[in-house]
N, C-alpha and C. Protein backbone atom coordinates (compact mmCIF):
# COMPACT_ATOMS: atom_id res chain seq x y z
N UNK A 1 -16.57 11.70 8.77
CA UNK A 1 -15.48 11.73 7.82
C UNK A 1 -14.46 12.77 8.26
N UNK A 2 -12.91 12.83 7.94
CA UNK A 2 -11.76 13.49 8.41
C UNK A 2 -12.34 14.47 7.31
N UNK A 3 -11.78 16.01 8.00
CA UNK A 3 -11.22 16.60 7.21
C UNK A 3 -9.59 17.57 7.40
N UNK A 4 -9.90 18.51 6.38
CA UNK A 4 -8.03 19.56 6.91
C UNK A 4 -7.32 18.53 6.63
N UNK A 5 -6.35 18.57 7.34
CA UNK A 5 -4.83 17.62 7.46
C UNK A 5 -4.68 16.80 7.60
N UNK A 6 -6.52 15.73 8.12
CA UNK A 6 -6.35 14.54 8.05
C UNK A 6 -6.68 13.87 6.77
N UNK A 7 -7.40 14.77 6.05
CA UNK A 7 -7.05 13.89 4.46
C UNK A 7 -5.87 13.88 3.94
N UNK A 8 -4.70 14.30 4.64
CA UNK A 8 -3.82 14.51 3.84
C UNK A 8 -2.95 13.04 4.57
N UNK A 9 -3.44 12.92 6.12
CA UNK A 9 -3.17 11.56 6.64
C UNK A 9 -3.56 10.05 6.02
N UNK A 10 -4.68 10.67 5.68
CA UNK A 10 -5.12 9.31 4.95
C UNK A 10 -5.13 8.93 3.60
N UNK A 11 -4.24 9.94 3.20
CA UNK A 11 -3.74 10.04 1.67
C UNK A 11 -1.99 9.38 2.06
N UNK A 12 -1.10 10.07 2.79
CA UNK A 12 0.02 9.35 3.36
C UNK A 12 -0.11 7.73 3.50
N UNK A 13 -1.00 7.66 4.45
CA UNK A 13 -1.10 6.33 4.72
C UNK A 13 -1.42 5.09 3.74
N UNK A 14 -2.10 5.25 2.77
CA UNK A 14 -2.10 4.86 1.28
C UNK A 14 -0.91 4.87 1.08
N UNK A 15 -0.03 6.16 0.93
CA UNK A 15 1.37 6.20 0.34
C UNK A 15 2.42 5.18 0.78
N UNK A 16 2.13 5.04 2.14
CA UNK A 16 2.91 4.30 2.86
C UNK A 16 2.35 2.83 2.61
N UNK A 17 1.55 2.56 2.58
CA UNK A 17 1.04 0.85 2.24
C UNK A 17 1.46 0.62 0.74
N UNK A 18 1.26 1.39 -0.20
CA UNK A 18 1.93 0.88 -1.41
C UNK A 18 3.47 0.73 -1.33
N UNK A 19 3.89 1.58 -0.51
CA UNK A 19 5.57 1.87 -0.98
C UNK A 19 6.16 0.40 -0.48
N UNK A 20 5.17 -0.17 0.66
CA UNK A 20 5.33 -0.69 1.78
C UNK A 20 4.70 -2.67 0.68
N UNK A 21 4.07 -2.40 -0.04
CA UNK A 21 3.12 -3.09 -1.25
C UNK A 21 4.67 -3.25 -2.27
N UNK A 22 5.09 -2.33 -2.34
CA UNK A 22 6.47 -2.26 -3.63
C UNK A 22 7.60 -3.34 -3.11
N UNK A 23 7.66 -2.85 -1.73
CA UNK A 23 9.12 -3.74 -1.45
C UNK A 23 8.32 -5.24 -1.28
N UNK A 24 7.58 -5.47 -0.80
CA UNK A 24 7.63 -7.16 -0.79
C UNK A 24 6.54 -7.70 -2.16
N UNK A 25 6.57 -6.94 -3.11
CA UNK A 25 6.57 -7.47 -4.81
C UNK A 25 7.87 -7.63 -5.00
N UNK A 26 8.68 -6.26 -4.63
CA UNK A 26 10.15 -6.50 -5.41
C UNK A 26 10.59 -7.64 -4.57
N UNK A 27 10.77 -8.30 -3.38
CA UNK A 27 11.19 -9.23 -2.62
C UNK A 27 10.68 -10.97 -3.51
N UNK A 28 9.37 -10.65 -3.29
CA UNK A 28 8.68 -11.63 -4.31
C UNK A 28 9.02 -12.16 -5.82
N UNK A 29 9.28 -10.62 -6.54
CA UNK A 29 10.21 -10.90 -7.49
C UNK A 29 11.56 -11.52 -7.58
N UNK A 30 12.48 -11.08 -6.84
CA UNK A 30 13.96 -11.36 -6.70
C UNK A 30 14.00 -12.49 -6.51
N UNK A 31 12.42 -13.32 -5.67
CA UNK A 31 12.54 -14.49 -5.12
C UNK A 31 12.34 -14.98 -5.81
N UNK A 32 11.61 -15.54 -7.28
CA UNK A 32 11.05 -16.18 -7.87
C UNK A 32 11.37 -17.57 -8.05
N UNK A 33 12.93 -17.98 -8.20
CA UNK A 33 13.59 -19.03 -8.25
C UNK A 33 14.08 -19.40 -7.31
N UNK A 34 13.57 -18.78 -5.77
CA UNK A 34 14.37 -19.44 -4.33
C UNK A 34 13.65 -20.41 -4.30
N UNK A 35 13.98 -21.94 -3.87
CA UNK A 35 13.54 -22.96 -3.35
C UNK A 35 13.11 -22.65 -2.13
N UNK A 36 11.59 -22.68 -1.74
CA UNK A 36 11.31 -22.77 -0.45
C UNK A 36 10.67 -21.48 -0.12
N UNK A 37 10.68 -20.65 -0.82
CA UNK A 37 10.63 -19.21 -0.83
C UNK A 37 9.19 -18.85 -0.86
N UNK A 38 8.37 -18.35 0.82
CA UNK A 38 7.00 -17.58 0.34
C UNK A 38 6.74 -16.76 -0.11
N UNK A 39 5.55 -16.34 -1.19
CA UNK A 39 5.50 -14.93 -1.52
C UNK A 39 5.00 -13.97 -0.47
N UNK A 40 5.29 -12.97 -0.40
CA UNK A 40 5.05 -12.09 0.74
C UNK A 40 3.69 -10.95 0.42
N UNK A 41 2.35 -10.96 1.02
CA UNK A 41 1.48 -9.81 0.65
C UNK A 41 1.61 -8.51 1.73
N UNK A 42 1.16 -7.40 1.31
CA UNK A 42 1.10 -6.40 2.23
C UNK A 42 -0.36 -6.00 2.59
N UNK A 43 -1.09 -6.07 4.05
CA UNK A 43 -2.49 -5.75 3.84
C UNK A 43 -2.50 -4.37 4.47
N UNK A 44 -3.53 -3.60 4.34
CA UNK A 44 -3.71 -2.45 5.38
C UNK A 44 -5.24 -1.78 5.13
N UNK A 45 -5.52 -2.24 4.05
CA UNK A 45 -6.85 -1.82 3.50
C UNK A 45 -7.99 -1.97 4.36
N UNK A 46 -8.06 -3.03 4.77
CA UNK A 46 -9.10 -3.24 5.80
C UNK A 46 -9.09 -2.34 7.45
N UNK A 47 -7.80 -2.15 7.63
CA UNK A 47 -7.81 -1.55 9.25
C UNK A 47 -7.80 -0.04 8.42
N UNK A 48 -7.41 0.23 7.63
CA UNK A 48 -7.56 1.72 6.89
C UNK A 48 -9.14 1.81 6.95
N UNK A 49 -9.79 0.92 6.30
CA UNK A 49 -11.13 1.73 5.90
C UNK A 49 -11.91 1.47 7.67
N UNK A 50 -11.52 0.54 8.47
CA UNK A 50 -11.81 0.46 9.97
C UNK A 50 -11.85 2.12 10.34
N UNK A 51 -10.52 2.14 10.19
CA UNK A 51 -10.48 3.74 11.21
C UNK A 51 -10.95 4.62 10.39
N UNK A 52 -11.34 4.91 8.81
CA UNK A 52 -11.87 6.29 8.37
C UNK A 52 -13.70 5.80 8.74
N UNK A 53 -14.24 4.73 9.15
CA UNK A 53 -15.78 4.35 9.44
C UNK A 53 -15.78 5.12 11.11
N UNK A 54 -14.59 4.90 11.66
CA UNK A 54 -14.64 5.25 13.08
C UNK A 54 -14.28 6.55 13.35
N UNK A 55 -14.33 7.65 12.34
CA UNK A 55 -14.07 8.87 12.43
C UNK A 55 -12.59 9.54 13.55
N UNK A 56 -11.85 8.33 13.96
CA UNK A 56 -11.12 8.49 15.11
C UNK A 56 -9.34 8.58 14.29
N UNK A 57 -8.97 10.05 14.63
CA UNK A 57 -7.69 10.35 14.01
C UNK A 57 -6.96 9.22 14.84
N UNK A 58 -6.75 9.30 16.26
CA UNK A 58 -5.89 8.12 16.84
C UNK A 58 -6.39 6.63 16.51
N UNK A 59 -7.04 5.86 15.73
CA UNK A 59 -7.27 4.88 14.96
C UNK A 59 -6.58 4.85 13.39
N UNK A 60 -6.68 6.13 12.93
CA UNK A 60 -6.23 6.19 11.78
C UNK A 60 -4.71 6.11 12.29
N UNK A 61 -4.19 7.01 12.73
CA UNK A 61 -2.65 6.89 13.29
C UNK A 61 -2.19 5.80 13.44
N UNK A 62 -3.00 5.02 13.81
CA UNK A 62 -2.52 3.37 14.76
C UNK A 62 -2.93 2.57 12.94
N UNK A 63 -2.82 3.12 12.07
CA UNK A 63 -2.90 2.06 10.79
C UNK A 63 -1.43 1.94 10.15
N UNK A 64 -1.23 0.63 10.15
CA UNK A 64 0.06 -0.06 10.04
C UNK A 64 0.39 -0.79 8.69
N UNK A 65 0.55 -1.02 7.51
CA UNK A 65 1.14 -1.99 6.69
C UNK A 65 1.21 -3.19 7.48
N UNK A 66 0.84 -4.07 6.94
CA UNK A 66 1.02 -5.55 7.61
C UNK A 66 1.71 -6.55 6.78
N UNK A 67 2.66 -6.92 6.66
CA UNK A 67 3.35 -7.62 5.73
C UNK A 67 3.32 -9.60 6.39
N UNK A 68 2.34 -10.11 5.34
CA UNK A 68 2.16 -11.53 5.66
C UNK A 68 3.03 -12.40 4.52
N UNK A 69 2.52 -13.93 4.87
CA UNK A 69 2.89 -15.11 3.61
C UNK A 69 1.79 -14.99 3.03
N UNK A 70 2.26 -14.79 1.83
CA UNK A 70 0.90 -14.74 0.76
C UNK A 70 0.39 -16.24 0.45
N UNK A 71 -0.40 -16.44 -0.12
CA UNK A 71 -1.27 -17.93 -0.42
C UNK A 71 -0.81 -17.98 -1.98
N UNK A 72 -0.97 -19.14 -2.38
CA UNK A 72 -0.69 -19.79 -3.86
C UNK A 72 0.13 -20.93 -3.84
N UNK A 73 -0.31 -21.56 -5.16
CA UNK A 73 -0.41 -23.17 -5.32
C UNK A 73 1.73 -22.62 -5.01
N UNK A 74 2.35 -24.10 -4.24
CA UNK A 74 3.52 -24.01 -3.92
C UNK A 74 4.07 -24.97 -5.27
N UNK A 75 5.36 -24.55 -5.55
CA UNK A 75 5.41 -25.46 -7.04
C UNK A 75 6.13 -26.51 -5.96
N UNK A 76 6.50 -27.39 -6.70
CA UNK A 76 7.62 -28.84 -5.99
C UNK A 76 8.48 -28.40 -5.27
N UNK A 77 9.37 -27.23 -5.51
CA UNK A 77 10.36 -26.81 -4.66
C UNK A 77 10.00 -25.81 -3.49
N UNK A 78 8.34 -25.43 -3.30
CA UNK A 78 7.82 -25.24 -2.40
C UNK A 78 8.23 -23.73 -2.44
N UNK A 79 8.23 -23.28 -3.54
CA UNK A 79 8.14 -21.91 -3.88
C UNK A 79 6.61 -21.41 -4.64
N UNK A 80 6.26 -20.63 -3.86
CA UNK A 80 5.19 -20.22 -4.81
C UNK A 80 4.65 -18.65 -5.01
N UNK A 81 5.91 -18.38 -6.00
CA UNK A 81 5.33 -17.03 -6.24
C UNK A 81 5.45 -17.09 -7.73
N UNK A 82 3.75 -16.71 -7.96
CA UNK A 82 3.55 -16.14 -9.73
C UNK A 82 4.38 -15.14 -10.66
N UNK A 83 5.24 -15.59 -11.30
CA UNK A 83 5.48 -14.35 -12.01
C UNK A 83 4.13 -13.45 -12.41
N UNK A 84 3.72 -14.07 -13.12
CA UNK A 84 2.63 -13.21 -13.50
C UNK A 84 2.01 -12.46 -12.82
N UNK A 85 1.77 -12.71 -11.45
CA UNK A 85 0.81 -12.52 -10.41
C UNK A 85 1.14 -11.36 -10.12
N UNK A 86 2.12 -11.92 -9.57
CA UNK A 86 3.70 -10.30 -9.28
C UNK A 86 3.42 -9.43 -10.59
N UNK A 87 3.74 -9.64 -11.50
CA UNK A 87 3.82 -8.20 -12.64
C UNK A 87 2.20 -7.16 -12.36
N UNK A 88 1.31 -8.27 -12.37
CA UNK A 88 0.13 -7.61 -12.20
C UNK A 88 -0.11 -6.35 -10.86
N UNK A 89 0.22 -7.22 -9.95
CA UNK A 89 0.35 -6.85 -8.53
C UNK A 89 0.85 -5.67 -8.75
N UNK A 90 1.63 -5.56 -9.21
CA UNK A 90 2.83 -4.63 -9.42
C UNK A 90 2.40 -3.33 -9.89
N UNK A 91 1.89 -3.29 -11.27
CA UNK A 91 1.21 -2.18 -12.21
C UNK A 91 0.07 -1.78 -11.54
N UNK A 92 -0.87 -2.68 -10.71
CA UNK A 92 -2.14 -1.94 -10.21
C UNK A 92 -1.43 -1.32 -8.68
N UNK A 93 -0.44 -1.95 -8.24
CA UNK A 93 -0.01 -1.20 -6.87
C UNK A 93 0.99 0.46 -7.50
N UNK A 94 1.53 0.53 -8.50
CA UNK A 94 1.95 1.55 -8.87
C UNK A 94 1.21 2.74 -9.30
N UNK A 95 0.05 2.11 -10.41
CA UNK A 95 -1.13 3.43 -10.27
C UNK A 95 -1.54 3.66 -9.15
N UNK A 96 -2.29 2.74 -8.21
CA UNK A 96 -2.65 3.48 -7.14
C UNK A 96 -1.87 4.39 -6.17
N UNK A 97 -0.14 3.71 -6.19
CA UNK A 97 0.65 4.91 -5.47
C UNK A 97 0.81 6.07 -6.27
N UNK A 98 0.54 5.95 -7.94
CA UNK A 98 0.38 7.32 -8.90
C UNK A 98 -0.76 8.37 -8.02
N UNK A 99 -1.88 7.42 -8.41
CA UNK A 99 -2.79 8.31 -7.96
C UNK A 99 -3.17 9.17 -6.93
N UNK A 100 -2.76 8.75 -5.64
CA UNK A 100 -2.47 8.92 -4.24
C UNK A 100 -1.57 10.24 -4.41
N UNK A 101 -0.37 10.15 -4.72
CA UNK A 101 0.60 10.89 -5.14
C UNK A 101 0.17 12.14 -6.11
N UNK A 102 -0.50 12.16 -6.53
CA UNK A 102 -1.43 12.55 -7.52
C UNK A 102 -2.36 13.98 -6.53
N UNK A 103 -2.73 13.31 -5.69
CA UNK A 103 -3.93 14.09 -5.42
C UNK A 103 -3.29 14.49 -3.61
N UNK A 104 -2.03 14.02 -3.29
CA UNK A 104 -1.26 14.66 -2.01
C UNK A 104 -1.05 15.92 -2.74
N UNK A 105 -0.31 15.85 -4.05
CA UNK A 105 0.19 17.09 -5.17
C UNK A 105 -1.24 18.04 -4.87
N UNK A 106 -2.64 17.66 -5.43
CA UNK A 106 -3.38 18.82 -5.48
C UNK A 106 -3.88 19.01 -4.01
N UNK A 107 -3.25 18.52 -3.39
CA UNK A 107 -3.80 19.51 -1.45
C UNK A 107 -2.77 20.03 -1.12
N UNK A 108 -1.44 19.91 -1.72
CA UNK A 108 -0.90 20.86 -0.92
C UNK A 108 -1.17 22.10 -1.66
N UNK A 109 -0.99 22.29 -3.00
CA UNK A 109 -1.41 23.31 -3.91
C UNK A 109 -2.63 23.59 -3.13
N UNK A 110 -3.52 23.04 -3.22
CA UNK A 110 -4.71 23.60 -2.28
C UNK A 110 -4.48 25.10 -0.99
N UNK A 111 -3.47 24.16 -0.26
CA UNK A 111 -2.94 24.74 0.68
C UNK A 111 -2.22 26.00 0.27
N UNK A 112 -1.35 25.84 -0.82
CA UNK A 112 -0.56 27.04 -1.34
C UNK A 112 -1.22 28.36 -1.23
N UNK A 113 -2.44 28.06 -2.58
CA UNK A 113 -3.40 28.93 -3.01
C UNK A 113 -4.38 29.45 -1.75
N UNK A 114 -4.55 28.94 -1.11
CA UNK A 114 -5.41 29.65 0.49
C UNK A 114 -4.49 30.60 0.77
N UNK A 115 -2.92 30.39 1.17
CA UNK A 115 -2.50 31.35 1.86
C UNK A 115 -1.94 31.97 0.86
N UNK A 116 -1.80 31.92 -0.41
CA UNK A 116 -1.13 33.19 -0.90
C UNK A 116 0.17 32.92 -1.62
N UNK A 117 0.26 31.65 -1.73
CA UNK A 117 2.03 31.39 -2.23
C UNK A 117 2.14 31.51 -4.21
């Protein structure tokens, strides 16, 4: 397992897959009524938990946001993105960038309080 400054990498990198999770909901959203229009997912979870099993900072480094075509029934106009799906998507991808955000806040304080600030 990382420790020091690389939890603070693998707390970023979370940060960065949600923020990265936000824009193609909001894309998804805006799209809702494009004819033809895929919904877009963001993955990273899987090559994330790859490189924290492989203890290897240059694996973790090399973890990327992956922005695909998401799956779901296509309506007639060959659009298929859920409103609903999206709102959901949405609220559980925002706590988790809360939380993340959340606990970057208590390491750097961490950090503060070691040296003295």
């Amino acid at each position: 397992m990382f420790s020091g400054d690389a939890t603070l990498k693998v707390i970023g990198k979370m940060l960065d897959g949600c923020a990265a999770r936000h824009k193609a909901i909001a894309a998804n959203l805006a799209n809702a009524e494009t004819p033809g229009y895929k919904r877009l997912e963001v993955r990273f979870e899987e090559q994330l938990a790859k490189a924290l099993d492989s203890s290897s900072t240059a694996e973790l480094d090399a973890v990327q946001p992956q922005t695909v075509s998401g799956t779901g029934a296509a309506r007639p106009d060959g659009n298929n993105v859920d409103f609903g799906t999206e709102l959901g998507d949405l609220t559980k991808n925002t706590l988790v960038f809360s939380t993340f955000a959340d606990l970057a806040a208590a390491r750097v304080r961490q950090y503060r309080e070691a040296i003295g600030e």
